[in-house]
Protein backbone atom coordinates (compact mmCIF):
# COMPACT_ATOMS: atom_id res chain seq x y z
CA UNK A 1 111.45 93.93 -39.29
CA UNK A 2 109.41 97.42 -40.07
CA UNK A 3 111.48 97.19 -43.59
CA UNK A 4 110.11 93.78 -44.47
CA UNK A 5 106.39 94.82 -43.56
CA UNK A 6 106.37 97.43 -45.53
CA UNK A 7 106.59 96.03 -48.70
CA UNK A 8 104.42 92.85 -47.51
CA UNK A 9 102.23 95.44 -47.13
CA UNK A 10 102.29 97.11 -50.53
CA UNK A 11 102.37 93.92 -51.91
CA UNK A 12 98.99 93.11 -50.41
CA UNK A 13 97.71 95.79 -51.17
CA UNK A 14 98.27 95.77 -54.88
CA UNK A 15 97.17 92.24 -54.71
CA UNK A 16 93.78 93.36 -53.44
CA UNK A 17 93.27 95.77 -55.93
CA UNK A 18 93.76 93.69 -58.75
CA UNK A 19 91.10 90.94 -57.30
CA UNK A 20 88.33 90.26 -59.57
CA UNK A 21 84.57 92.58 -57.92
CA UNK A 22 82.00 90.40 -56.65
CA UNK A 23 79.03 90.49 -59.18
CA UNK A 24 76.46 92.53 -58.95
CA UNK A 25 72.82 93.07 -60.47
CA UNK A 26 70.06 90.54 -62.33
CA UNK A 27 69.91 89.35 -65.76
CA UNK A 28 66.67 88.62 -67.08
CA UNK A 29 67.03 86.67 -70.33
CA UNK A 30 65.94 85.16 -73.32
CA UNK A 31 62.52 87.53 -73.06
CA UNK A 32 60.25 89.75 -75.26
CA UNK A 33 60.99 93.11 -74.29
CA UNK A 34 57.90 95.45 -75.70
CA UNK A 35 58.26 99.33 -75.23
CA UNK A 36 56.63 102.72 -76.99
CA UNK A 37 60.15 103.71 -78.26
CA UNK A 38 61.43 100.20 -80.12
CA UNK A 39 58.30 98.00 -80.24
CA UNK A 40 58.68 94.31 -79.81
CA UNK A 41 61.92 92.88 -79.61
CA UNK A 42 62.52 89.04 -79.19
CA UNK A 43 65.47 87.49 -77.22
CA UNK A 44 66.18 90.19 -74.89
CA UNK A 45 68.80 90.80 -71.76
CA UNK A 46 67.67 93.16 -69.52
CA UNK A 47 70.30 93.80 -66.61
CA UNK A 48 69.21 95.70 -63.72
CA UNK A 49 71.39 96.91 -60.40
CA UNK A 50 68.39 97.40 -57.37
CA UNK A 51 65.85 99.81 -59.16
CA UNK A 52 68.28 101.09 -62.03
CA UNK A 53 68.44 99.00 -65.45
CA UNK A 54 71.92 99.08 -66.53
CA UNK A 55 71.63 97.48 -69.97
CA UNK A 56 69.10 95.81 -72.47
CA UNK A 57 70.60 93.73 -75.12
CA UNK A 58 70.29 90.64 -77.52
CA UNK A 59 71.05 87.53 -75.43
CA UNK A 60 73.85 85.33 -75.91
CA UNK A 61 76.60 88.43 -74.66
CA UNK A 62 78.33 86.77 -71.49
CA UNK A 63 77.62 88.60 -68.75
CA UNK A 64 78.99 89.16 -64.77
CA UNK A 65 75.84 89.17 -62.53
CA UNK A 66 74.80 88.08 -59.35
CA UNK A 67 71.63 86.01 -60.47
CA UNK A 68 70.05 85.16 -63.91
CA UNK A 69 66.19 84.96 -64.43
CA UNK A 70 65.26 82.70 -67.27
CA UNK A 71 62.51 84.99 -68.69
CA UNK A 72 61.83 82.44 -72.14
CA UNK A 73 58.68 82.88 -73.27
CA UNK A 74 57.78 85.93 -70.86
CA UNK A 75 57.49 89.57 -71.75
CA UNK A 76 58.89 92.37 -70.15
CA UNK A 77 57.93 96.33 -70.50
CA UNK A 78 58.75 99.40 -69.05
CA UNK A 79 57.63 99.86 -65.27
CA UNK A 80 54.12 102.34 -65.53
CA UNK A 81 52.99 105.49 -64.37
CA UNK A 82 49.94 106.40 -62.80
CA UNK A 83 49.25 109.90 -62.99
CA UNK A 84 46.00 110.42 -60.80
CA UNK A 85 46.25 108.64 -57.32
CA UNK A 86 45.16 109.54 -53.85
CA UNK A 87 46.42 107.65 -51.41
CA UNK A 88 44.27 108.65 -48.47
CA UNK A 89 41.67 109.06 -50.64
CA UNK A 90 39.46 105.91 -48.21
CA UNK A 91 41.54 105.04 -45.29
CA UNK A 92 40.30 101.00 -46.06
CA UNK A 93 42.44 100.81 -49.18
CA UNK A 94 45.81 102.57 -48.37
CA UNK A 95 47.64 100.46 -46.97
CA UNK A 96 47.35 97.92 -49.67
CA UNK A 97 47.71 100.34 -52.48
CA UNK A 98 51.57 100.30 -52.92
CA UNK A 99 51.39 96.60 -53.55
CA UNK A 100 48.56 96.41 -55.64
CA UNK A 101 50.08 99.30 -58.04
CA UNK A 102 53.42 97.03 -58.09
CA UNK A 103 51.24 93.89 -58.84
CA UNK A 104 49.60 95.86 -62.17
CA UNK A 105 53.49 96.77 -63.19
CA UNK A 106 53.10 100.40 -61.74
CA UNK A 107 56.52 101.50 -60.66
CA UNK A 108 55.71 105.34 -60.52
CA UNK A 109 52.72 107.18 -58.72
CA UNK A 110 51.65 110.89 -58.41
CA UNK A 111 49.23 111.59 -55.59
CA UNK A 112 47.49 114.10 -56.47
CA UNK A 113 45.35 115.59 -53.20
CA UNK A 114 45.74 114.60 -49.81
CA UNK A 115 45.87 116.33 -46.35
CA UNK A 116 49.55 116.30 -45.42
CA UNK A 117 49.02 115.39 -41.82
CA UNK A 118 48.05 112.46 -43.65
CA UNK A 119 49.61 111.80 -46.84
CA UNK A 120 53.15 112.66 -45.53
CA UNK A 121 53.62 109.28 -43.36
CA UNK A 122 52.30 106.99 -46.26
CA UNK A 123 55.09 108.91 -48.64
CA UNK A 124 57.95 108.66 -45.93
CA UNK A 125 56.83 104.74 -45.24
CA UNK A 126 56.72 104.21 -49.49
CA UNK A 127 60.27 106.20 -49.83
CA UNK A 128 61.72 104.18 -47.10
CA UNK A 129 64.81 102.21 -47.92
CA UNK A 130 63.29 98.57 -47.26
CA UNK A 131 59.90 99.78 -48.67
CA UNK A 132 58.53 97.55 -51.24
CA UNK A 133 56.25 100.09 -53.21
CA UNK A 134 56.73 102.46 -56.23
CA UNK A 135 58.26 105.72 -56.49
CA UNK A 136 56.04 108.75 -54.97
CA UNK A 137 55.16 112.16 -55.95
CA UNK A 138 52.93 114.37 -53.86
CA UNK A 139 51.02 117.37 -53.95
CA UNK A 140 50.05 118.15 -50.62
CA UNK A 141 46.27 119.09 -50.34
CA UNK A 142 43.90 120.45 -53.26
CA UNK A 143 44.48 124.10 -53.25
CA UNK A 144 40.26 125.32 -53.36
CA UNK A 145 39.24 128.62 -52.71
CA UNK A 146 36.81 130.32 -50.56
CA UNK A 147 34.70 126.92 -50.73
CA UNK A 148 35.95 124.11 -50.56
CA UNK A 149 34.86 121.06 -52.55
CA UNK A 150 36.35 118.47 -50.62
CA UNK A 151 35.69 119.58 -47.41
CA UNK A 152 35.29 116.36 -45.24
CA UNK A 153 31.23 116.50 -45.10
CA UNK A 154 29.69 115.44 -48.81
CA UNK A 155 33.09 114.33 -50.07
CA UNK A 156 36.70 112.96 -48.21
CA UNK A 157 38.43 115.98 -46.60
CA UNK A 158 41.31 116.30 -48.96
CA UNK A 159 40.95 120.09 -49.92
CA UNK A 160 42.31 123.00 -47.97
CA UNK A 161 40.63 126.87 -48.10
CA UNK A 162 42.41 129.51 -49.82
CA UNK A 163 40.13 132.47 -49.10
CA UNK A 164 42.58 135.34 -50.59
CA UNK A 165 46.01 135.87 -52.81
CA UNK A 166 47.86 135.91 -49.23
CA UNK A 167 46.24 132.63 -48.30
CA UNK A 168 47.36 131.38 -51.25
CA UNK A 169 51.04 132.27 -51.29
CA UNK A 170 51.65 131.09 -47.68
CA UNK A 171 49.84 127.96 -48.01
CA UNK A 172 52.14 126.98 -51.05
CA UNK A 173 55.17 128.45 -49.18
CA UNK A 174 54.12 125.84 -46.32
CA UNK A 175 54.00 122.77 -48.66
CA UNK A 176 57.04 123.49 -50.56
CA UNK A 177 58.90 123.50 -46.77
CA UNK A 178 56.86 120.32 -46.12
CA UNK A 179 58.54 118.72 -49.06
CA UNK A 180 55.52 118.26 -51.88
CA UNK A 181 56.92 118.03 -54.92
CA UNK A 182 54.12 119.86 -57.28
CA UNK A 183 51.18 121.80 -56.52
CA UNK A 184 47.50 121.25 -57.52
CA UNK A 185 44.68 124.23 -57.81
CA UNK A 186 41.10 123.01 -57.77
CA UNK A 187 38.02 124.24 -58.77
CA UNK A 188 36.77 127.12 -56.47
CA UNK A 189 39.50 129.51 -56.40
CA UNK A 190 39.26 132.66 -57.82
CA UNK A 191 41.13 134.39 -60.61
CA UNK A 192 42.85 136.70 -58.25
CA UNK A 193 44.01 133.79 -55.63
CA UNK A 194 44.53 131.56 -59.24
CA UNK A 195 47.03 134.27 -60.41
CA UNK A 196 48.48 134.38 -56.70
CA UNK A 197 48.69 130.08 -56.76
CA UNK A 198 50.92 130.20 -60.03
CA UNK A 199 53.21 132.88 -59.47
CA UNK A 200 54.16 131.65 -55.79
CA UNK A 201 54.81 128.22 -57.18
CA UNK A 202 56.73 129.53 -60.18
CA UNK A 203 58.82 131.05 -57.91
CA UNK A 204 59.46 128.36 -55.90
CA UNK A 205 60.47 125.83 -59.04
CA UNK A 206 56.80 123.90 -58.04
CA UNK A 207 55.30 122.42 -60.57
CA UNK A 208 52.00 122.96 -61.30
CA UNK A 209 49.00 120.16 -61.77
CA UNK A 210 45.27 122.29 -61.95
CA UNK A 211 41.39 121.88 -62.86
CA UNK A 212 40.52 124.89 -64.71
CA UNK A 213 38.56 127.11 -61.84
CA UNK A 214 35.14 127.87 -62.61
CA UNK A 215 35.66 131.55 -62.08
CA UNK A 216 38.28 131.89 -65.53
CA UNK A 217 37.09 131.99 -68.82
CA UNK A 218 39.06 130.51 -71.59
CA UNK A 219 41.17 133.12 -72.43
CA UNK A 220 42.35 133.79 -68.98
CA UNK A 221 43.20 130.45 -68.56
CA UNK A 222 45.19 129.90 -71.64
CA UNK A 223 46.90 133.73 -70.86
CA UNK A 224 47.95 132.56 -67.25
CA UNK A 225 48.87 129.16 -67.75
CA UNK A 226 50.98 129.51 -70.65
CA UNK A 227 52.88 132.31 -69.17
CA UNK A 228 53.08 130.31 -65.63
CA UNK A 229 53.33 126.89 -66.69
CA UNK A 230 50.42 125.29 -65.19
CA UNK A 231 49.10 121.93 -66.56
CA UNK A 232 45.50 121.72 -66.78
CA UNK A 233 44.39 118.01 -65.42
CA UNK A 234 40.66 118.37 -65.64
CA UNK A 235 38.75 120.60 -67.70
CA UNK A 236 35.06 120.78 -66.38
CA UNK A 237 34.95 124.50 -66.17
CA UNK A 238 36.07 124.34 -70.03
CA UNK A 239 33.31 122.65 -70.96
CA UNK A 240 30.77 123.97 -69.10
CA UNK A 241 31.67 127.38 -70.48
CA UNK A 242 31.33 125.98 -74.50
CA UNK A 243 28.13 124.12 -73.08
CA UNK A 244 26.35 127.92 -72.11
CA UNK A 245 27.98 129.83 -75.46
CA UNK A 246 26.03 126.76 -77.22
């Protein structure tokens, strides 16, 4: 009896391998697909397998999907990014913010500045596997110095002190354990605690976002980003030093 299973069984099992996969993915097609790299392009077949596109191509090539989206006389682009977002900016509008960005075709978000006893839970509900919201970057806090410009009395409390170079590093060492997945320096710090910012998150692969402090001139600034890497967001302190020299 064992002897006649046996190749039943292999049988079967060959059987099984050679069945056909059930379909996957979406086909959107027959529409105008418009992006910066090829321009306008008419008669389009985007596929796409949950967030990942798999293929974009002229229609008419026969395809195995799950669903097809007529998309004839519709355009389509590339989802968006929005730099410059803080989600706990005004408690009233965070909740809907995920949805709204979707609704304007923005698929990717960096927050830049937000207390992480805060910003954390809207990032881990937005990353969550049934969330319906776009990707999420986060900083963590604004990295200020001594003073603080966003210190919770004239403004939203979304910046943290940073007093000296030690402050500095161990604050930074703190949010990269937290998870944030850049850094951003504000205004207030000072050259020593600037130098102190960059080097800790160089060291930790962090990238970095940062206003130009008030405290560094222009050729401080371009000496210790360039050799750091730091990306200048907002440059106030810029023009307010060009602004006196004038």
């Amino acid at each position: 009896m064992r002897r006649r299973l046996f190749p039943l069984l292999i049988f079967l099992a060959l059987l099984a391998a050679c069945a056909e996969p059930e379909p996957t993915g979406t086909a959107i097609t027959n529409v105008t697909v418009i992006d910066a790299v090829n321009g306008v392009r008419e008669n389009q077949t985007v596929v796409f397998d949950g967030d990942e596109i798999t293929s974009v191509g002229p229609t008419g090539v026969e395809l195995s999907v799950a669903e097809t989206i007529d998309g004839s006389g519709k355009y389509l682009i590339p989802g968006l990014w929005d730099f410059h977002v803080h989600l706990t900016y005004d408690d009233r509008f965070t909740e809907s913010m995920p949805a709204l960005f979707l609704s304007y075709g923005i698929t990717s978000v960096r927050d830049t500045g937000g207390l992480m006893h805060k910003v954390l839970p809207v990032v881990e509900k937005m990353r969550a596997p049934d969330a319906v919201a776009p990707r999420v970057f986060f900083a963590g806090p604004l990295l200020d110095g001594n003073f603080v410009v966003y210190d919770g009395e004239s403004r939203p409390e979304i910046g943290v002190r940073n007093a000296t170079p030690d402050d500095a590093r161990q604050t930074i060492r703190d949010l990269q354990v937290q998870g944030v997945n850049f850094i951003k320096i504000y205004e207030m710090v000072s050259p020593a605690v600037f130098e102190a910012m960059v080097e800790t998150a160089r060291e930790l692969a962090l990238p970095i976002d940062s206003h130009v402090p008030l405290s560094l001139r222009a050729s401080t600034w371009r000496t210790v980003s360039r050799f750091n890497g730091a990306f200048a967001q907002h440059r106030d302190g810029l023009r307010q030093q060009r602004a006196g020299a004038a």
